[in-house]
PDB file of N, CA and C in Angstrom:
ATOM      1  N   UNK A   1     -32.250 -20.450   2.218  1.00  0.00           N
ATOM      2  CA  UNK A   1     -30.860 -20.085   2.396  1.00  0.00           C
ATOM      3  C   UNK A   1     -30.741 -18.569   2.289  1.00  0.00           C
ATOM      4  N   UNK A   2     -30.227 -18.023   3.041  1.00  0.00           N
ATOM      5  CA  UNK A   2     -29.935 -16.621   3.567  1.00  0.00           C
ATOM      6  C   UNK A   2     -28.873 -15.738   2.336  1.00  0.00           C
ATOM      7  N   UNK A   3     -28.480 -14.725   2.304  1.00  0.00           N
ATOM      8  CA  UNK A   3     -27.021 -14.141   1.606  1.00  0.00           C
ATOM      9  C   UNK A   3     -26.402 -14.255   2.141  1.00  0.00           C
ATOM     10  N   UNK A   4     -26.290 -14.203   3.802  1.00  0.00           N
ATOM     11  CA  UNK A   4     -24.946 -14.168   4.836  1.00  0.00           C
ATOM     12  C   UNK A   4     -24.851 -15.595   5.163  1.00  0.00           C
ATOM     13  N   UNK A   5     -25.375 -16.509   4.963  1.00  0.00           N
ATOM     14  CA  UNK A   5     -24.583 -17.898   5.079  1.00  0.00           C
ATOM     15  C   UNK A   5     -23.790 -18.129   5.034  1.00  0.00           C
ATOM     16  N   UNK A   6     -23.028 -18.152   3.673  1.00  0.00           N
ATOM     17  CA  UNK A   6     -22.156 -19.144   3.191  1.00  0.00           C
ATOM     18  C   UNK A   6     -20.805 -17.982   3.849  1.00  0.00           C
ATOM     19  N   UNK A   7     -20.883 -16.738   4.460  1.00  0.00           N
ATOM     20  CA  UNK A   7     -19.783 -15.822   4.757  1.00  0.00           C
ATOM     21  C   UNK A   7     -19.290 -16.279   6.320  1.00  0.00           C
ATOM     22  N   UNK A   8     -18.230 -16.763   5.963  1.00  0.00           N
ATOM     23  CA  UNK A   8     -17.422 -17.173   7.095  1.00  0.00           C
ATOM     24  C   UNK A   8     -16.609 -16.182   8.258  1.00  0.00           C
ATOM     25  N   UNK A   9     -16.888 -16.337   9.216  1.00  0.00           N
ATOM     26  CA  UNK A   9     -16.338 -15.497   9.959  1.00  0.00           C
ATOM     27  C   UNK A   9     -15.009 -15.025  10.365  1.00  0.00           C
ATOM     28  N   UNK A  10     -14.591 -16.303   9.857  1.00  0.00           N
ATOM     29  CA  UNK A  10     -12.672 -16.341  10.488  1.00  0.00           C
ATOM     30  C   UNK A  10     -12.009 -15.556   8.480  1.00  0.00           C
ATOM     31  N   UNK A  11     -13.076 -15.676   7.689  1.00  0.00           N
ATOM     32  CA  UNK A  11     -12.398 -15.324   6.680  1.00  0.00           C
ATOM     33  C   UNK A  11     -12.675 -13.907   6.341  1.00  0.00           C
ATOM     34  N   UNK A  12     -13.333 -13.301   7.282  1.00  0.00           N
ATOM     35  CA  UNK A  12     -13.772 -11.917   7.415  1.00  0.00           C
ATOM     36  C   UNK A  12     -12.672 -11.007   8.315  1.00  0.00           C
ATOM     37  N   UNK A  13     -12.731 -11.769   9.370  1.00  0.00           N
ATOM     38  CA  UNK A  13     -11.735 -11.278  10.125  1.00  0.00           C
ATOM     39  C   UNK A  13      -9.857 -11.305   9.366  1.00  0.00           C
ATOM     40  N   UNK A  14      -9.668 -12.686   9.085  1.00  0.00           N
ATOM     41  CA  UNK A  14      -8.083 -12.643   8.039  1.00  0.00           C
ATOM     42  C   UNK A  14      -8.413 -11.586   6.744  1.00  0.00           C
ATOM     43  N   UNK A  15      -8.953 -11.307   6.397  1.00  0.00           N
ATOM     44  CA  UNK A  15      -9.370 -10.316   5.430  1.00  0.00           C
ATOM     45  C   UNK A  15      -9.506  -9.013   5.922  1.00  0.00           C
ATOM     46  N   UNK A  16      -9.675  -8.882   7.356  1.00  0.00           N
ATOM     47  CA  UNK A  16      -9.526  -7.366   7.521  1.00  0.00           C
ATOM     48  C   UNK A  16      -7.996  -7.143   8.320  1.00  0.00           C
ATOM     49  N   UNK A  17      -7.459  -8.089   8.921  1.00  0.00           N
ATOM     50  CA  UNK A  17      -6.317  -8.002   9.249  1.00  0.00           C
ATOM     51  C   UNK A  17      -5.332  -7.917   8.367  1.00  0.00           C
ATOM     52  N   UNK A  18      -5.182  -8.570   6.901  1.00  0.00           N
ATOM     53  CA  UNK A  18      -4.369  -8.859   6.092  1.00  0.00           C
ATOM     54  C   UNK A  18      -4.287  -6.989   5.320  1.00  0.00           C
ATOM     55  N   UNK A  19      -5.526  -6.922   5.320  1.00  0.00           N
ATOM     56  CA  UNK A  19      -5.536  -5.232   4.463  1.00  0.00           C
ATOM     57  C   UNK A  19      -5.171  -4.562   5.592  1.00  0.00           C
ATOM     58  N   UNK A  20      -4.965  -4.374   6.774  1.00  0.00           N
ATOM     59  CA  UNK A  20      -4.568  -4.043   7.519  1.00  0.00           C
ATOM     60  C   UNK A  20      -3.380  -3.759   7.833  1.00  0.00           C
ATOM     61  N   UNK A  21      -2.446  -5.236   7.440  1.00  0.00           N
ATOM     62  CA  UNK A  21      -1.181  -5.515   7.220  1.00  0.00           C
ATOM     63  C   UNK A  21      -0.803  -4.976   6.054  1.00  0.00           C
ATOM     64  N   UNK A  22      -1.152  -4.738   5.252  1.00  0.00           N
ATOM     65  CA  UNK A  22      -0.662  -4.396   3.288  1.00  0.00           C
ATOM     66  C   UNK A  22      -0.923  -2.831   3.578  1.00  0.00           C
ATOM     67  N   UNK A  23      -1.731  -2.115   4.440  1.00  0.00           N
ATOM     68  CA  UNK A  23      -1.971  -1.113   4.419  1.00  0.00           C
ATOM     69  C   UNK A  23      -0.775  -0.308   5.256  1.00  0.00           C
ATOM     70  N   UNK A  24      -0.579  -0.832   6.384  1.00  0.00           N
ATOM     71  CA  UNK A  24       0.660  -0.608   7.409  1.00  0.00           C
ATOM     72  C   UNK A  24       2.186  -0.809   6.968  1.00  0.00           C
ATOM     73  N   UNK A  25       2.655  -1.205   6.005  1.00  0.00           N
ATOM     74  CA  UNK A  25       3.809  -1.842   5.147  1.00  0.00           C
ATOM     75  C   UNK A  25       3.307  -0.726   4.274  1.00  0.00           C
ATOM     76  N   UNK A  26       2.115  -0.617   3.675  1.00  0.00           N
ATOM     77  CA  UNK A  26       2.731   0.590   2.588  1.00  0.00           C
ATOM     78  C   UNK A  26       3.107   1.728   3.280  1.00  0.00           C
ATOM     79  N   UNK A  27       2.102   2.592   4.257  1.00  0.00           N
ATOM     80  CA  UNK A  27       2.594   3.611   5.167  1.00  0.00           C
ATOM     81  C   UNK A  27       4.490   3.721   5.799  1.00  0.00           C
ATOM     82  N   UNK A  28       4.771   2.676   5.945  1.00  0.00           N
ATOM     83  CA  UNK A  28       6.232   1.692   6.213  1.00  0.00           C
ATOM     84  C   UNK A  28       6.873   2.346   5.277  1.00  0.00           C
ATOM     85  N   UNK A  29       6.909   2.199   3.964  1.00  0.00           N
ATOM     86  CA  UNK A  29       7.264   2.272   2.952  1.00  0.00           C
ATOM     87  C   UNK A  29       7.547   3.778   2.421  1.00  0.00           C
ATOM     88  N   UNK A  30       6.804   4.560   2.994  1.00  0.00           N
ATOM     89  CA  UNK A  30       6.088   6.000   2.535  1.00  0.00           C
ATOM     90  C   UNK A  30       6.979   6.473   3.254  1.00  0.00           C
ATOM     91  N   UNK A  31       7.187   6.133   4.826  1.00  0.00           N
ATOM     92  CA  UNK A  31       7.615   6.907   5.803  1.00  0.00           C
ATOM     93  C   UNK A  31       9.124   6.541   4.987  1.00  0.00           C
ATOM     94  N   UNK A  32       9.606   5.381   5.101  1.00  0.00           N
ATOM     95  CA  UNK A  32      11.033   5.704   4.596  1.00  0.00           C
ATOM     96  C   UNK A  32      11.439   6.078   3.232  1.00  0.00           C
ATOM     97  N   UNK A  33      10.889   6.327   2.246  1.00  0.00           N
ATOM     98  CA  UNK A  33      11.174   6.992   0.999  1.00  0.00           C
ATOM     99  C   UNK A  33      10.940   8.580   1.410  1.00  0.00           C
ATOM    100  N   UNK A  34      10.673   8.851   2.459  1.00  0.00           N
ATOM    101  CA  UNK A  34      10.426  10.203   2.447  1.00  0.00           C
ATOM    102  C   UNK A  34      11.356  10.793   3.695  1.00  0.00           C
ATOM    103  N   UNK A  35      12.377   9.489   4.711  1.00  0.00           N
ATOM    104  CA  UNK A  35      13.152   9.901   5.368  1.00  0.00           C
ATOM    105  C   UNK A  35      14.232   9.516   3.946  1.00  0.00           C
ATOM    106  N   UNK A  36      14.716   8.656   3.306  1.00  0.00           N
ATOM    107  CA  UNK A  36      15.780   8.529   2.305  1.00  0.00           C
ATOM    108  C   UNK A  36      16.209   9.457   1.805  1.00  0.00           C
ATOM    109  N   UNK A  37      15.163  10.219   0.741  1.00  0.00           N
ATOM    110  CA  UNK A  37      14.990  10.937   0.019  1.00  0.00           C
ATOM    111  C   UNK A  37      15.659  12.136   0.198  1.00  0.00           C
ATOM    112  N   UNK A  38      16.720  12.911  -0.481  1.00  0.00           N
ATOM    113  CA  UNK A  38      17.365  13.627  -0.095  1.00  0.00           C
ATOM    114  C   UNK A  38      16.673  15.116  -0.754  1.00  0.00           C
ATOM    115  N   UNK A  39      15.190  15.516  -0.134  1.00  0.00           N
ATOM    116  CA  UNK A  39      14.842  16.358  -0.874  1.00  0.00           C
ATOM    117  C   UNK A  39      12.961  15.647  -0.447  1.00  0.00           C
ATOM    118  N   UNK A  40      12.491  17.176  -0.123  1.00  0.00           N
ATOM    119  CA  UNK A  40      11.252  16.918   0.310  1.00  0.00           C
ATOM    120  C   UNK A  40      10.218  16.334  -0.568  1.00  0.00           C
ATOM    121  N   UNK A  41       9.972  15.354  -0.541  1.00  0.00           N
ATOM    122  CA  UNK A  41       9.355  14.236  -1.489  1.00  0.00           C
ATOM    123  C   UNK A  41       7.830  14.931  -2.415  1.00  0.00           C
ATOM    124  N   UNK A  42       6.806  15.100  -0.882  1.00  0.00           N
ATOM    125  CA  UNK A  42       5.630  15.879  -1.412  1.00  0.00           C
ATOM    126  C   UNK A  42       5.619  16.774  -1.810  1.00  0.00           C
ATOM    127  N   UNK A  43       7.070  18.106  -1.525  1.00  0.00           N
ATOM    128  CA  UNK A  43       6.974  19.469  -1.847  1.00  0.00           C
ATOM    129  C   UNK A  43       7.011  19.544  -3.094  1.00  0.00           C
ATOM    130  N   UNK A  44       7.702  18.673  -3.963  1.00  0.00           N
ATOM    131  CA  UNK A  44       8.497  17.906  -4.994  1.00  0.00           C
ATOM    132  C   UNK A  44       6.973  17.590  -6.129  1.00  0.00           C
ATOM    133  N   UNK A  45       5.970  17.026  -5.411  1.00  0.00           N
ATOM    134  CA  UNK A  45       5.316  16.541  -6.264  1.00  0.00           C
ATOM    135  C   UNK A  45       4.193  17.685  -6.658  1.00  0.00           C
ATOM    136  N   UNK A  46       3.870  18.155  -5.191  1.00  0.00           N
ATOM    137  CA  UNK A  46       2.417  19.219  -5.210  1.00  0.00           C
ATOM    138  C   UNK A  46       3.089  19.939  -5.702  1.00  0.00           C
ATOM    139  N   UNK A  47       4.119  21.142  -4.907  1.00  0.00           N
ATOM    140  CA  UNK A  47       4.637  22.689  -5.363  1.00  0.00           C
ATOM    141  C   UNK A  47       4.782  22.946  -6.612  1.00  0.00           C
ATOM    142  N   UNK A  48       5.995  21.903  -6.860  1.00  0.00           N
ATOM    143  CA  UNK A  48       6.772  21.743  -8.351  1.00  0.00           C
ATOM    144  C   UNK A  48       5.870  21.099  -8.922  1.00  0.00           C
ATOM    145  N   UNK A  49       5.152  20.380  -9.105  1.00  0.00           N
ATOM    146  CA  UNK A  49       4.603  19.546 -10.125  1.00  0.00           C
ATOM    147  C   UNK A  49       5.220  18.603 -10.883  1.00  0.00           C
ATOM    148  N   UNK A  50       6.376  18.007 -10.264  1.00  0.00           N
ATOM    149  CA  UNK A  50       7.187  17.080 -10.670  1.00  0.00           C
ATOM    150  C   UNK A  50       6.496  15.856 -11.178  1.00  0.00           C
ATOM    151  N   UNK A  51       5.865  15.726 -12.187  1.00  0.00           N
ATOM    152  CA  UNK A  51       5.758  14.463 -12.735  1.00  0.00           C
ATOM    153  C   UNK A  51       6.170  13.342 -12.504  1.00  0.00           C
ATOM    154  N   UNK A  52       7.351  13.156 -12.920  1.00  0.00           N
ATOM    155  CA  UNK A  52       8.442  11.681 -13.333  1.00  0.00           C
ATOM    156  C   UNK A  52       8.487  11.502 -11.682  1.00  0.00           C
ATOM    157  N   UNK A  53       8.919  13.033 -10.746  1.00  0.00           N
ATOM    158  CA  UNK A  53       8.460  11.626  -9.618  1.00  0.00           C
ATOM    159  C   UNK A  53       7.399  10.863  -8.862  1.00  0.00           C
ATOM    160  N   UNK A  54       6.247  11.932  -9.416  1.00  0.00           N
ATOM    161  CA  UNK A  54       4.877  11.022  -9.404  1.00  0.00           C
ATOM    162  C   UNK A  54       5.024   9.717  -9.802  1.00  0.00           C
ATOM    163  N   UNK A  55       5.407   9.636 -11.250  1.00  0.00           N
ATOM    164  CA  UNK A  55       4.952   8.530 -11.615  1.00  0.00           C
ATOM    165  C   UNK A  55       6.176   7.383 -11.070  1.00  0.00           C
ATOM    166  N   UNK A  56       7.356   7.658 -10.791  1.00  0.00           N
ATOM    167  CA  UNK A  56       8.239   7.082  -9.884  1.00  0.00           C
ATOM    168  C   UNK A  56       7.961   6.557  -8.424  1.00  0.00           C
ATOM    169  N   UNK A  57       7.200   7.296  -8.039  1.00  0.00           N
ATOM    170  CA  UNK A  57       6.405   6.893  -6.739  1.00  0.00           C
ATOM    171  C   UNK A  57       5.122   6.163  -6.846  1.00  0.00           C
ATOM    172  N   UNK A  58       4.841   6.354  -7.753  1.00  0.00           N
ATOM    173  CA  UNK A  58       3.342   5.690  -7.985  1.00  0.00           C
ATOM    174  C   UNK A  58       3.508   3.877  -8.749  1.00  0.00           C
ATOM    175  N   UNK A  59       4.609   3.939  -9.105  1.00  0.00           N
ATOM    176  CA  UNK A  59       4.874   2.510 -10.011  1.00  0.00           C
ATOM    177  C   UNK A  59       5.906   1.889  -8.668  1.00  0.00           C
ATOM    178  N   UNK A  60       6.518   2.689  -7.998  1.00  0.00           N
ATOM    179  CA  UNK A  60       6.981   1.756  -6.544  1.00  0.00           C
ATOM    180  C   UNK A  60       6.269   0.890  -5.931  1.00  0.00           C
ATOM    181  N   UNK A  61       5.340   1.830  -5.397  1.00  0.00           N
ATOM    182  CA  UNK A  61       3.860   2.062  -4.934  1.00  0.00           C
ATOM    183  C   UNK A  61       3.386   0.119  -5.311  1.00  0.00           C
ATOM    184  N   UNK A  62       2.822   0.714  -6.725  1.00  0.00           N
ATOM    185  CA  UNK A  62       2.310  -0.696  -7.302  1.00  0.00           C
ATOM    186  C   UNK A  62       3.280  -1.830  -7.292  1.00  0.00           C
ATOM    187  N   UNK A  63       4.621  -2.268  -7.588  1.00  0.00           N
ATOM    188  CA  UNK A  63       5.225  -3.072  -7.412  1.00  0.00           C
ATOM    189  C   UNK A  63       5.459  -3.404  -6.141  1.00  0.00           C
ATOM    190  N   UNK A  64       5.054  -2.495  -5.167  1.00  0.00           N
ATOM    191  CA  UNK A  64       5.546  -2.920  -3.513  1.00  0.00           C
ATOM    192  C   UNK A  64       3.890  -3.816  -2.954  1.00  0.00           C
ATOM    193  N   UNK A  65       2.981  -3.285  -3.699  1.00  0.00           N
ATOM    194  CA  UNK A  65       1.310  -3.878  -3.164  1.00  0.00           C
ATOM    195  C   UNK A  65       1.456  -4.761  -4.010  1.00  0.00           C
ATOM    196  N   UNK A  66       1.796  -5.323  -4.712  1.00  0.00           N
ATOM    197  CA  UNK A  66       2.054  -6.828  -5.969  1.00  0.00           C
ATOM    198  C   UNK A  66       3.044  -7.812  -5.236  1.00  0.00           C
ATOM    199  N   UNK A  67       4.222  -6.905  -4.521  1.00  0.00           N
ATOM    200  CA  UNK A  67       5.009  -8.153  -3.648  1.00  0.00           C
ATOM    201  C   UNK A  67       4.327  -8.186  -2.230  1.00  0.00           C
ATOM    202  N   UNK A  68       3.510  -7.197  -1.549  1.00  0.00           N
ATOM    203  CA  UNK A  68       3.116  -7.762  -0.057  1.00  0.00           C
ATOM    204  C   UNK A  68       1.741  -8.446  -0.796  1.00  0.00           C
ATOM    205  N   UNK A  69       0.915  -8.948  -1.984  1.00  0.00           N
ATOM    206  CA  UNK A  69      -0.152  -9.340  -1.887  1.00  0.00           C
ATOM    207  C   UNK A  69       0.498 -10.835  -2.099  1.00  0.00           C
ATOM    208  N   UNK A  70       1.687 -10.717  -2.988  1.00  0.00           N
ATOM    209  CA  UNK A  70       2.081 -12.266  -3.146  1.00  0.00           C
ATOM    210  C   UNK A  70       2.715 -12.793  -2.014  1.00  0.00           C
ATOM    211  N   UNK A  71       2.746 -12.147  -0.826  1.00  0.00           N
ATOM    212  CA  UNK A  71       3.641 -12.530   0.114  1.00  0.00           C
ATOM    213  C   UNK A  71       2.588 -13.292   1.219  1.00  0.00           C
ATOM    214  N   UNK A  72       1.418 -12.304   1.001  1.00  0.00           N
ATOM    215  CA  UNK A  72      -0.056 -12.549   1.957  1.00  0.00           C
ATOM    216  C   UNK A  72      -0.467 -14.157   1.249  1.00  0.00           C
ATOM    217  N   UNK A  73      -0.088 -14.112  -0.049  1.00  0.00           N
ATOM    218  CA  UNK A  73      -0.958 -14.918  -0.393  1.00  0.00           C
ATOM    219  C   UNK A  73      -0.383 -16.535  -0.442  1.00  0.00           C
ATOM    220  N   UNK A  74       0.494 -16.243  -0.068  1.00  0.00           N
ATOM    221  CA  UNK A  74       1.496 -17.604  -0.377  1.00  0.00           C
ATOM    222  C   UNK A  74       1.261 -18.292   1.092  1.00  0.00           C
TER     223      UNK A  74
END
């Protein structure tokens, strides 16, 4: 018995489409918090060194990849 046996092909392929999908929804996501945003989002984080909205963006971030993984996964 081989290592690549038991690796299924159709579950290779839904596995690269699905990160594909979670990856395209976050970009989604990026683009409109940064048209919303009344105030240049990145200038905000790099220039200034704004913290709180790092970490404001970064805990979105994670709660938005926690609802498209439960959404993939259901």
């Amino acid at each position: 018995m081989t290592l690549f046996s038991a690796i299924n092909p159709a579950e290779v392929v839904s596995t690269i489409f699905y990160t594909a999908l979670g990856v395209g929804l976050m970009g989604l996501c990026w683009w409109g918090i940064t048209r919303i945003a009344p105030f240049p989002v990145v200038k905000e984080i790099e220039e200034d060194q704004n913290t709180a909205l790092a970490i404001l963006i970064g805990a979105l971030f994670l709660s938005l990849a926690i609802i498209i993984a439960a959404v993939i996964l259901s």
